[in-house]
N, C-alpha and C. Protein backbone atom coordinates (compact mmCIF):
# COMPACT_ATOMS: atom_id res chain seq x y z
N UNK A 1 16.49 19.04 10.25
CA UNK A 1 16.26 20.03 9.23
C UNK A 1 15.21 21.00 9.74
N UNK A 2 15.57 22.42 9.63
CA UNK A 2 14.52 22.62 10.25
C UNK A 2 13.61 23.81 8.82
N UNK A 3 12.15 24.40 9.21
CA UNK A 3 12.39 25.11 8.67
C UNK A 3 12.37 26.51 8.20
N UNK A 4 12.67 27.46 7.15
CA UNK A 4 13.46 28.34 6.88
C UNK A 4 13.12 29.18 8.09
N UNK A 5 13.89 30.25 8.52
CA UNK A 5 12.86 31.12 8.96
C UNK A 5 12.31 32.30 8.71
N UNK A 6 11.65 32.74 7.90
CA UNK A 6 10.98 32.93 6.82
C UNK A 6 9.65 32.31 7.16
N UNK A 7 9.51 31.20 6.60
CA UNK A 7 8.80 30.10 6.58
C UNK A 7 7.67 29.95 8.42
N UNK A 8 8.75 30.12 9.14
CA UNK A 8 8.23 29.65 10.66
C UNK A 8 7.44 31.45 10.35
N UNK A 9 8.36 32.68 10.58
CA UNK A 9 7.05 33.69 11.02
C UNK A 9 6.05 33.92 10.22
N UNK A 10 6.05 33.27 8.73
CA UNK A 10 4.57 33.10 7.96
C UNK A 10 3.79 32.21 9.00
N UNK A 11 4.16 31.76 9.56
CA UNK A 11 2.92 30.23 10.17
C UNK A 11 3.08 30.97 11.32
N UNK A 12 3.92 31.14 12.02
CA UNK A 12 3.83 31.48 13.70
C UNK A 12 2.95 32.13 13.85
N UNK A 13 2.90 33.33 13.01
CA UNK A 13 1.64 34.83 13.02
C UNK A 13 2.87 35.22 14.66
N UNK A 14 1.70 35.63 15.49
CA UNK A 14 2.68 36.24 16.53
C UNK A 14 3.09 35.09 18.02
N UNK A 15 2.88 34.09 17.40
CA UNK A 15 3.27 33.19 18.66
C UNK A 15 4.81 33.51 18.68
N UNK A 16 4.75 32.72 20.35
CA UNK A 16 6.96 33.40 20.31
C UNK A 16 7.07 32.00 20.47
N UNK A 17 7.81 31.43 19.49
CA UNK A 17 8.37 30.04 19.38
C UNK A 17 9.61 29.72 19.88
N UNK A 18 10.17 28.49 20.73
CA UNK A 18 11.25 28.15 21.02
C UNK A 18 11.19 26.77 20.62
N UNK A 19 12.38 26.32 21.14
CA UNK A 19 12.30 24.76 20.22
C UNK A 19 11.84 24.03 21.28
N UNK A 20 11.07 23.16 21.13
CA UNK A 20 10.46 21.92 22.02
C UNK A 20 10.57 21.46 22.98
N UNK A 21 12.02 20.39 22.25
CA UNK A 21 12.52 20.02 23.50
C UNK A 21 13.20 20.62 24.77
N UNK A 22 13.28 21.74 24.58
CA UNK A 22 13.59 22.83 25.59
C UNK A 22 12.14 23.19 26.86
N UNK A 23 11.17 22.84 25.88
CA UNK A 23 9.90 23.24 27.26
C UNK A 23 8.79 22.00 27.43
N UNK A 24 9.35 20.99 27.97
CA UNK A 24 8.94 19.95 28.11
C UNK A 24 7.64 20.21 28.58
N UNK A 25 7.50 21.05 29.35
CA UNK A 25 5.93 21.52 30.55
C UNK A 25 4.73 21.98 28.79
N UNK A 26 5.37 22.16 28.15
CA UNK A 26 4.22 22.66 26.90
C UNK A 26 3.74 21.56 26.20
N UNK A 27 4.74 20.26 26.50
CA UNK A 27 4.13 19.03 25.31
C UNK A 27 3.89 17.65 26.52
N UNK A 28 2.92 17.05 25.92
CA UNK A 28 2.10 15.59 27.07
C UNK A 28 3.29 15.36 26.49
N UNK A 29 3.21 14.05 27.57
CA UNK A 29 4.62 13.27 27.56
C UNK A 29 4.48 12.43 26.33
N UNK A 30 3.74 11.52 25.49
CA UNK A 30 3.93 10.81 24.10
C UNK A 30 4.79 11.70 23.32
N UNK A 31 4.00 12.97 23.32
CA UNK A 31 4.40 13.73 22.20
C UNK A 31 5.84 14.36 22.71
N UNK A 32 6.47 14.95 24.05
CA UNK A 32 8.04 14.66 23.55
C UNK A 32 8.37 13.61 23.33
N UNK A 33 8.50 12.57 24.17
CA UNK A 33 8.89 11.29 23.70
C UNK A 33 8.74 11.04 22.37
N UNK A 34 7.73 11.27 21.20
CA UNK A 34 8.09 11.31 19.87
C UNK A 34 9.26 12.23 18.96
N UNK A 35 9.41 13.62 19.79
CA UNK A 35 9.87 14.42 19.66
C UNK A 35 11.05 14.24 19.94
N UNK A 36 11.77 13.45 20.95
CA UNK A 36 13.20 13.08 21.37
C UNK A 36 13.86 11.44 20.54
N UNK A 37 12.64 10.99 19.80
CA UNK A 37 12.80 9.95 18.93
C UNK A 37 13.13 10.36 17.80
N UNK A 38 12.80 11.08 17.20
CA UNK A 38 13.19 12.04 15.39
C UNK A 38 14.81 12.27 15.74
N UNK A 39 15.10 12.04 14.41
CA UNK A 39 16.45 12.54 14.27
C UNK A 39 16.80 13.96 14.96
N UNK A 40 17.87 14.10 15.31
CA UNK A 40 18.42 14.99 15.55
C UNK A 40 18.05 16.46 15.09
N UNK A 41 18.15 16.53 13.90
CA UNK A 41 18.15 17.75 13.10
C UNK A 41 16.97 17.97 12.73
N UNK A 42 16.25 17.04 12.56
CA UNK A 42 14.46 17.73 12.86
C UNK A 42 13.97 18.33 14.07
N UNK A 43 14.21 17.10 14.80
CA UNK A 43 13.74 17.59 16.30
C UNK A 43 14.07 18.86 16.35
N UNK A 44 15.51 19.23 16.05
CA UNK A 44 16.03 20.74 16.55
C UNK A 44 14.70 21.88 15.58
N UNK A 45 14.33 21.30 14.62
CA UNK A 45 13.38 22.39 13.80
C UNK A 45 12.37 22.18 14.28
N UNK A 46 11.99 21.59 15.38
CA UNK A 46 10.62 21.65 15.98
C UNK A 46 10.31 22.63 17.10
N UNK A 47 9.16 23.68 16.96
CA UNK A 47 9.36 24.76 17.75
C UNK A 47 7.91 24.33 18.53
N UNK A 48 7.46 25.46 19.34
CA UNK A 48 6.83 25.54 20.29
C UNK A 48 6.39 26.26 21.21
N UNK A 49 5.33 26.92 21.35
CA UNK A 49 4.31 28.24 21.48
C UNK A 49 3.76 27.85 22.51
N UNK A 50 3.34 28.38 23.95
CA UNK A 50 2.29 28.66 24.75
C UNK A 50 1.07 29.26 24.07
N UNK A 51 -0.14 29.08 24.53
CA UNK A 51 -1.22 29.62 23.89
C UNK A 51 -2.22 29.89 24.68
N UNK A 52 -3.53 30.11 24.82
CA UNK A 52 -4.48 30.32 25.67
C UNK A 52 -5.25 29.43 25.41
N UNK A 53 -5.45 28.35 26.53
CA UNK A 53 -6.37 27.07 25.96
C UNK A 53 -7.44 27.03 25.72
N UNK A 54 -7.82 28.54 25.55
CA UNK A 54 -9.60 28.44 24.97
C UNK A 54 -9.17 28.81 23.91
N UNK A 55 -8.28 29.34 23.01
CA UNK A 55 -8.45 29.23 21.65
C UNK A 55 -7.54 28.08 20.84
N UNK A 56 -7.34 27.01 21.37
CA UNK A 56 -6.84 25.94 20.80
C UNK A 56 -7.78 24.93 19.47
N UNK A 57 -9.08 25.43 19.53
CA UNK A 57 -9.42 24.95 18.42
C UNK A 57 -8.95 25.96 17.06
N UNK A 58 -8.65 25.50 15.86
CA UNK A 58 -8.00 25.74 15.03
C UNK A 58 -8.40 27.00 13.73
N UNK A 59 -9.68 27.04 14.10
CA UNK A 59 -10.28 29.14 13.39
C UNK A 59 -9.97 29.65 14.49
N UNK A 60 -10.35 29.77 15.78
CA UNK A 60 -10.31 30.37 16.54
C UNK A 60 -8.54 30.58 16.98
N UNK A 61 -7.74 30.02 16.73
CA UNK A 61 -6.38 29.93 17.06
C UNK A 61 -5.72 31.00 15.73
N UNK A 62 -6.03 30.44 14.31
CA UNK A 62 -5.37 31.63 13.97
C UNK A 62 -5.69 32.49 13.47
N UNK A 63 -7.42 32.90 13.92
CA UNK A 63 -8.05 34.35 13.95
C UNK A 63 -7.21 35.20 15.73
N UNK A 64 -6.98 34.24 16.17
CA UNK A 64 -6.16 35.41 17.38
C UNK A 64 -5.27 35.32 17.28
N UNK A 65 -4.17 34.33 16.87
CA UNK A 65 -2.74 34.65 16.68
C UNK A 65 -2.15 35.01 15.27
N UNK A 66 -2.96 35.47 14.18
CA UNK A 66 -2.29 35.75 13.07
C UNK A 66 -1.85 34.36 12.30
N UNK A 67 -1.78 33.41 12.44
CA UNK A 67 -1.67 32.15 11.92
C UNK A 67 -2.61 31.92 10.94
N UNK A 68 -2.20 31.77 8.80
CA UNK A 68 -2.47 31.13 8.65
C UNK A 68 -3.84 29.93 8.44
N UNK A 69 -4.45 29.90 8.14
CA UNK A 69 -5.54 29.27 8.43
C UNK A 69 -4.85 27.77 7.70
N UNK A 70 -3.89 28.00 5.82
CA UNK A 70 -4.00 26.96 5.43
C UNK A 70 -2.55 26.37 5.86
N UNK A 71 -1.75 27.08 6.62
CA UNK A 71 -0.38 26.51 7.34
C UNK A 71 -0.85 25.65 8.92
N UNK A 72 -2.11 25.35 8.96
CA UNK A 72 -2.70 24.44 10.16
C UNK A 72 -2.54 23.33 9.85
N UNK A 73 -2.01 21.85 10.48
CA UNK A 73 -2.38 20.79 10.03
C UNK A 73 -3.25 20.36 11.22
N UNK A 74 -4.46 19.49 10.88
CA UNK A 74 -4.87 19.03 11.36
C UNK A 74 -5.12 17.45 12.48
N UNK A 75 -4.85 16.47 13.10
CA UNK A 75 -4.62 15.33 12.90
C UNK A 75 -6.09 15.02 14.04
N UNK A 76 -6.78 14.00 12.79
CA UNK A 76 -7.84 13.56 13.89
C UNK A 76 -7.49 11.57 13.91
N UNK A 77 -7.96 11.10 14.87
CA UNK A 77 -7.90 9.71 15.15
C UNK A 77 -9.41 9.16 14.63
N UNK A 78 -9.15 8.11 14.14
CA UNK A 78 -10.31 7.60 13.60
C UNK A 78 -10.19 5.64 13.59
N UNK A 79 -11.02 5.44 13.34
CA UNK A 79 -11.24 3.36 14.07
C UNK A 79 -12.11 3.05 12.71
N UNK A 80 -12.27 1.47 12.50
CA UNK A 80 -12.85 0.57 12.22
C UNK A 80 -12.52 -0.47 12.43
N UNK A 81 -13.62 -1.87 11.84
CA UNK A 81 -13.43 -2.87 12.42
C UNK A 81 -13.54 -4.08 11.43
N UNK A 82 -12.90 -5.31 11.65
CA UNK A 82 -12.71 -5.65 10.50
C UNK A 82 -12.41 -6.96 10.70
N UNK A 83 -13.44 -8.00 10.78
CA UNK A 83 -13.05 -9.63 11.80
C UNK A 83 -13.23 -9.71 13.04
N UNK A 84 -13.92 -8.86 14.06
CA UNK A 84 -13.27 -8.28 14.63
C UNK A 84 -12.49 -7.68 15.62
N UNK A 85 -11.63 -7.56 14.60
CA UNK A 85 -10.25 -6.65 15.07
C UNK A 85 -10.68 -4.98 15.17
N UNK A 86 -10.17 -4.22 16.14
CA UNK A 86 -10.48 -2.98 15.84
C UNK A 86 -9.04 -2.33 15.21
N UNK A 87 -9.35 -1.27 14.29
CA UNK A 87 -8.05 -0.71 13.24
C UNK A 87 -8.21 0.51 13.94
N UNK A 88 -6.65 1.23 14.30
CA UNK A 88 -6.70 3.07 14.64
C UNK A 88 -5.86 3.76 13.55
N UNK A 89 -6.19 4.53 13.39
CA UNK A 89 -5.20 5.62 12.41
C UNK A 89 -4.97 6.88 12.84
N UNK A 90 -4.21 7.95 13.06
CA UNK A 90 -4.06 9.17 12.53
C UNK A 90 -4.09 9.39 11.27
N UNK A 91 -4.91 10.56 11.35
CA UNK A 91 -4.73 11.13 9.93
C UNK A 91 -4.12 12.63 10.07
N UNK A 92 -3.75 13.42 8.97
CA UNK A 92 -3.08 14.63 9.44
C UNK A 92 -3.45 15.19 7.57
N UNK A 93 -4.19 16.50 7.85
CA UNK A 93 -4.63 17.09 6.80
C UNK A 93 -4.28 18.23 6.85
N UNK A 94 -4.19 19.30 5.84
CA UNK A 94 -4.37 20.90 6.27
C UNK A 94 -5.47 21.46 6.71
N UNK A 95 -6.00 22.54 7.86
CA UNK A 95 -7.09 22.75 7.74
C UNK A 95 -8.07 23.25 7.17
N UNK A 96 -7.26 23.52 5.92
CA UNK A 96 -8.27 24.00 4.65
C UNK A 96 -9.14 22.61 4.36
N UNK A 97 -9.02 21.21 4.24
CA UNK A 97 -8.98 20.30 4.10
C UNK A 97 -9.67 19.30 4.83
N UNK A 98 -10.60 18.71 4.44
CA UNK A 98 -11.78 17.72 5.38
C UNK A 98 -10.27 15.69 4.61
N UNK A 99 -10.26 15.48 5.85
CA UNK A 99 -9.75 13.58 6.10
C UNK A 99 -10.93 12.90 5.74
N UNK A 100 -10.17 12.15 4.29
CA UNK A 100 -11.50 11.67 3.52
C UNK A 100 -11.27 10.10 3.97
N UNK A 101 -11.92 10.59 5.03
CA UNK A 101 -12.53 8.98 6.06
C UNK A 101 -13.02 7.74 5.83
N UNK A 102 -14.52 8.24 4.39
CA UNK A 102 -14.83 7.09 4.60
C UNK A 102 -14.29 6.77 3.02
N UNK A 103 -13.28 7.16 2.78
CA UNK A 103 -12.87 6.46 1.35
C UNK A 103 -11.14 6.27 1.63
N UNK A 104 -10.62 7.50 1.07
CA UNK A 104 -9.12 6.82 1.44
C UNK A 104 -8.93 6.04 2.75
N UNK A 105 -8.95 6.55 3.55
CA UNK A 105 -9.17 5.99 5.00
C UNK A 105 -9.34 4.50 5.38
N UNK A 106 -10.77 4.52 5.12
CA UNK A 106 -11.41 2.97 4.91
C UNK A 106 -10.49 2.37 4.23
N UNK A 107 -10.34 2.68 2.92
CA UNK A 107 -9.38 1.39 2.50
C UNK A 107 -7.73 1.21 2.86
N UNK A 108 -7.75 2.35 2.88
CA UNK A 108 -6.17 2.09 3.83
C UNK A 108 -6.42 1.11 5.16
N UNK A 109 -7.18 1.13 6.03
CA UNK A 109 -7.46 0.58 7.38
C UNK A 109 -7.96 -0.88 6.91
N UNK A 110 -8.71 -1.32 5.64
CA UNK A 110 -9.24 -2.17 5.20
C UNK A 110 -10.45 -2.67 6.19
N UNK A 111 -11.28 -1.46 5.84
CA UNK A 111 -12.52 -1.51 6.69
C UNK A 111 -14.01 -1.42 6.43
N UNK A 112 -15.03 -1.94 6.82
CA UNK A 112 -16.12 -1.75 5.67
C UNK A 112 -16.18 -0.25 6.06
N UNK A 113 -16.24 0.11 7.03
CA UNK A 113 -16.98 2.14 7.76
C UNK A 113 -15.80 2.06 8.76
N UNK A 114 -15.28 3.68 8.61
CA UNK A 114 -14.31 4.33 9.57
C UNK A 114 -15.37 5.13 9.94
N UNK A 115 -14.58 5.62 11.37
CA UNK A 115 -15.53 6.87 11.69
C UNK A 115 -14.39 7.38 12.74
N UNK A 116 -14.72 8.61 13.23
CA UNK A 116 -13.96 9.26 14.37
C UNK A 116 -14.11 8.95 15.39
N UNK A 117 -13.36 8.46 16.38
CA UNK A 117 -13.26 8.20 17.76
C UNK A 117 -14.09 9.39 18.29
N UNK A 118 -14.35 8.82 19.64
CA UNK A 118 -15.57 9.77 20.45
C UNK A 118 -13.94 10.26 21.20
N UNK A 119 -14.49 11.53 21.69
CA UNK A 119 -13.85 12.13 22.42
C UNK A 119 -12.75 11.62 23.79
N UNK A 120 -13.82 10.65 24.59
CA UNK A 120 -13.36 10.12 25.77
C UNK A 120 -12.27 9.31 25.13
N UNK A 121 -12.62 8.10 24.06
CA UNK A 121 -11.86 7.16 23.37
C UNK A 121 -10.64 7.72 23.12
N UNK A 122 -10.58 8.92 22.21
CA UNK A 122 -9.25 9.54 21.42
C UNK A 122 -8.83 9.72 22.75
N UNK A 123 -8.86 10.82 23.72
CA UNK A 123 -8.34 11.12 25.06
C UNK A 123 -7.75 9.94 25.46
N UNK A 124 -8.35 8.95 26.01
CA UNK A 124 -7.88 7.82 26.87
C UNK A 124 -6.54 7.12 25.51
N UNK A 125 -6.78 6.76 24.50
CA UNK A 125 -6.34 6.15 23.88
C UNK A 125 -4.58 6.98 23.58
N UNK A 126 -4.82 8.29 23.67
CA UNK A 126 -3.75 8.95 22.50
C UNK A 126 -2.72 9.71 24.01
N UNK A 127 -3.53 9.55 24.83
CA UNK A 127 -2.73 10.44 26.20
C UNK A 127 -2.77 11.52 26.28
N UNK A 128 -3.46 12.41 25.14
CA UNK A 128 -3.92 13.56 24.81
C UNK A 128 -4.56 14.25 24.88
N UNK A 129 -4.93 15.47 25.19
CA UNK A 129 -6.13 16.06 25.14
C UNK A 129 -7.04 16.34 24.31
N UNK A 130 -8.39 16.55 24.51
CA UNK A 130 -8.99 16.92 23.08
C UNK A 130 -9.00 18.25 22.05
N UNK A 131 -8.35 18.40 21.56
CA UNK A 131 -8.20 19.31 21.04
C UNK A 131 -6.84 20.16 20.44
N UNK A 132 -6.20 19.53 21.03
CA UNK A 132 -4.69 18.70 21.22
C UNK A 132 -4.20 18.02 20.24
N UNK A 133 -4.83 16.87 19.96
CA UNK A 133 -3.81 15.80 19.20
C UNK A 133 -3.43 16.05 18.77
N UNK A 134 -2.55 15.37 18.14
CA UNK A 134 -1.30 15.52 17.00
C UNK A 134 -0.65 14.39 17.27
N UNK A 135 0.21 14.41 15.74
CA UNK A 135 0.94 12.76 15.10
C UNK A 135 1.49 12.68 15.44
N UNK A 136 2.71 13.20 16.58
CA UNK A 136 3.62 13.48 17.23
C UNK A 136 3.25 12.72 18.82
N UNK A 137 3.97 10.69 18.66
CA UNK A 137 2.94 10.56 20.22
C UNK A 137 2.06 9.69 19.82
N UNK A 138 1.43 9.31 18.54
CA UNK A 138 0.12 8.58 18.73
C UNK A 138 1.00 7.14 18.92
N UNK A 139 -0.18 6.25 19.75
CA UNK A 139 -0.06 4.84 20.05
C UNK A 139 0.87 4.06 18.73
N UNK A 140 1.95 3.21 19.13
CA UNK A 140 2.86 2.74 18.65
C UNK A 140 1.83 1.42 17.65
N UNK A 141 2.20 1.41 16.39
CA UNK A 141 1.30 0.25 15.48
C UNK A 141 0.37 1.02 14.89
N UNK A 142 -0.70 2.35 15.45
CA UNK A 142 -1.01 2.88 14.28
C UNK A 142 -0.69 4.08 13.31
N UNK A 143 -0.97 3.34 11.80
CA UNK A 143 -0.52 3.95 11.00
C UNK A 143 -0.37 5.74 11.07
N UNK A 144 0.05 6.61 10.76
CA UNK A 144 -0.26 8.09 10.58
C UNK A 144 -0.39 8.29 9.07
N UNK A 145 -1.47 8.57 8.88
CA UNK A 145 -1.26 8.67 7.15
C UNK A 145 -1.85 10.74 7.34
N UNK A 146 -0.36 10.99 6.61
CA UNK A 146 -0.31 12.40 6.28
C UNK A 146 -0.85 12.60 4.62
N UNK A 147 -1.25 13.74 4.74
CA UNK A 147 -1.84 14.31 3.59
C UNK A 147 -0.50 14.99 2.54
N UNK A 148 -0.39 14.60 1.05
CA UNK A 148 1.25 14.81 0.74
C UNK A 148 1.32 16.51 1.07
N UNK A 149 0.22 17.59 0.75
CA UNK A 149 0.13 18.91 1.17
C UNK A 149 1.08 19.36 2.23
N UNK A 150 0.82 18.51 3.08
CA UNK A 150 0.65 18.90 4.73
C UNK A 150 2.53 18.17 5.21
N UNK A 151 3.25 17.07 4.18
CA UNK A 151 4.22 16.55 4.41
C UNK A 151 5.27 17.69 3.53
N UNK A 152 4.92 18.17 2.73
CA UNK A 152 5.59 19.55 1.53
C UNK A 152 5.61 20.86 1.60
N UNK A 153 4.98 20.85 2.87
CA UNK A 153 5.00 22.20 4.02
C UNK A 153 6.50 22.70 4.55
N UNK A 154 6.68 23.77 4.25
CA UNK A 154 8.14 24.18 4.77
C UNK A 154 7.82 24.28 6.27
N UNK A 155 6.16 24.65 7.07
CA UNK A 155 6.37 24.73 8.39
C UNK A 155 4.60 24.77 8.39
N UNK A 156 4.27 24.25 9.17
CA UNK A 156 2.67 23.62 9.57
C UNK A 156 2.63 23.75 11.34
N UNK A 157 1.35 24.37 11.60
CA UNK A 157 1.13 23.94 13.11
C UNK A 157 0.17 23.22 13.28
N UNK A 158 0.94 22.30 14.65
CA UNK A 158 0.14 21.18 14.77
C UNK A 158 0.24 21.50 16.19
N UNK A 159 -0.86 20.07 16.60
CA UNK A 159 -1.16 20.58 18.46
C UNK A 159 0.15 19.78 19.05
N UNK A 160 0.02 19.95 20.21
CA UNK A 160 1.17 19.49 20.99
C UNK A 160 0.74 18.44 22.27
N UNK A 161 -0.53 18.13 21.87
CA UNK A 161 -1.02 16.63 22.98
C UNK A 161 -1.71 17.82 23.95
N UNK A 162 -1.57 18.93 23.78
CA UNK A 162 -2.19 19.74 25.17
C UNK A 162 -2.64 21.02 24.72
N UNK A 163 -3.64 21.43 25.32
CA UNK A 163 -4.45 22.31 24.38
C UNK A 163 -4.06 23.81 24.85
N UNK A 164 -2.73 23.94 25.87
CA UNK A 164 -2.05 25.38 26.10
C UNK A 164 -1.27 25.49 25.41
N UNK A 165 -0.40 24.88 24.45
CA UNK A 165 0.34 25.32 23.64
C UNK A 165 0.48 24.29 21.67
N UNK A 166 1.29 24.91 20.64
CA UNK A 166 0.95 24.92 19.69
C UNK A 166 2.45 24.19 19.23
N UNK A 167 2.70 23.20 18.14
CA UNK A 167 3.52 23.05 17.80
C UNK A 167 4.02 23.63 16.39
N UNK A 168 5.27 23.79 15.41
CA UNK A 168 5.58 24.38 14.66
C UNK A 168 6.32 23.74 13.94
N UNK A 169 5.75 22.83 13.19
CA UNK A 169 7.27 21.99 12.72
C UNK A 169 7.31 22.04 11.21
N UNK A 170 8.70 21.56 10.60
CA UNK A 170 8.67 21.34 9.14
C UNK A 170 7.81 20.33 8.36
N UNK A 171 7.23 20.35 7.58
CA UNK A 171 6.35 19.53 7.26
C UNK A 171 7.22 18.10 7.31
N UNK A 172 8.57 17.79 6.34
CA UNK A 172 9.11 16.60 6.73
C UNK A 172 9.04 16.00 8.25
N UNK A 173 9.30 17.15 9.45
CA UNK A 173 9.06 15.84 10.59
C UNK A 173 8.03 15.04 10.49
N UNK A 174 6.70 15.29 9.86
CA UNK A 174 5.26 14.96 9.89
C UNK A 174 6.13 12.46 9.20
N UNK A 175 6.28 13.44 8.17
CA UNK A 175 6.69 11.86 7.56
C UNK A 175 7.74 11.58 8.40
N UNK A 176 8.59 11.90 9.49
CA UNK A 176 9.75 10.87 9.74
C UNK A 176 9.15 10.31 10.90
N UNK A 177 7.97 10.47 11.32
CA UNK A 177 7.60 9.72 12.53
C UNK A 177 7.83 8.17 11.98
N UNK A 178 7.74 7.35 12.88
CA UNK A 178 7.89 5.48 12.42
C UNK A 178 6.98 5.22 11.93
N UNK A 179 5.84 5.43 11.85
CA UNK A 179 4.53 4.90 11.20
C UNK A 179 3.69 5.47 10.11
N UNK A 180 4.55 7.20 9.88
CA UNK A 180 3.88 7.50 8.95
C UNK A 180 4.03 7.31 7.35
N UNK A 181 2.93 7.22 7.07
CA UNK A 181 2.79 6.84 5.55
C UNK A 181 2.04 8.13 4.43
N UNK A 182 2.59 8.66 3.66
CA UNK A 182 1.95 10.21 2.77
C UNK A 182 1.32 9.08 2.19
N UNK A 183 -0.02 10.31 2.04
CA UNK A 183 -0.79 10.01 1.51
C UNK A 183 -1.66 10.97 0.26
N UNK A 184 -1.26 10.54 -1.25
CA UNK A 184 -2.20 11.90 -1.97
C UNK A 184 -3.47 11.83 -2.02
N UNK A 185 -4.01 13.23 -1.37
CA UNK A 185 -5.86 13.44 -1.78
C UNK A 185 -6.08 12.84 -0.40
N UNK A 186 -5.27 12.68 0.48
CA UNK A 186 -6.11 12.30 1.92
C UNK A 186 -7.02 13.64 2.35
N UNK A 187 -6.58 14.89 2.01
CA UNK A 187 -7.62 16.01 2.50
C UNK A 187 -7.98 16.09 1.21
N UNK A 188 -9.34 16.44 1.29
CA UNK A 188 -10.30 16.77 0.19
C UNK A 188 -10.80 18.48 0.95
């Protein structure tokens, strides 16, 4: 499903989007490999932008490309511990929207304190770059809990595991990954 388009040049602003799986060199390898796992007809609505990797953090991305500020989703990785066991999550918010960590979070993970992975950690852990991530790709077993906002999106950009280019997808791919779970009021 992909979606409208309409929908994609509200979010694109002026990125030139093609579909994904067509430019393998734009996405780390998890994240096609997640991308060649989705059904068919999503995958095909999943697009995909080159960008300039110094503006891959997310004001700075769509103060230069016309993008949106609240069509951004965000996804940060975050841990706790618990017996212990260590717990990982994605989370995926809009970026209007702060991942309310130490409450929904925590108890979803069933943890006394979540917190955000350090940089090196998320990197090594997700195959990703920093600045990069996205739900698309994260380590197999943890949860992705999407924000319902950010899953009811006709089209959201998210990173693509690599901080030169931008992904574009319908908010439903967000929920058809295997692990993700919506979540309401995850962004505050």
């Amino acid at each position: 499903m992909s979606a409208p388009a309409d929908a994609v040049r509200a979010v694109a602003g002026t990125l030139e989007v093609g579909p994904a799986l067509d430019r393998p060199e734009l996405l780390a390898d998890p994240v096609a490999a997640a991308l060649r796992a989705l059904p068919a007809d999503l995958a095909a609505g999943c697009l995909v932008a080159a960008i300039d990797p110094g503006l891959a953090d997310t004001a700075a991305f769509c103060e230069a490309y016309g993008s949106p500020l609240e069509a951004s989703a965000n996804c940060v990785v975050v841990a706790g511990s618990r017996s212990g066991e260590r717990r990982h999550a994605g989370c995926v918010v809009l970026a209007t929207t702060r991942a309310d960590v130490n409450g929904t979070v925590r108890r979803r993970l069933d943890v006394r304190k979540a917190s955000f992975l350090a940089m090196d950690e998320a990197v090594a852990l997700t195959g990703m770059a920093y600045g990069g991530i996205t739900p698309f790709g994260l380590p197999a077993g943890w949860p992705v809990l999407v924000d319902a906002a950010a899953l009811a999106a006709p089209a959201v950009v998210v990173g693509s595991g690599l901080r030169e280019s931008k992904l574009v997808v319908p908010g439903a791919a967000l929920g058809a990954l295997p692990s993700a779970e919506g979540v309401e009021g995850l962004g505050r």
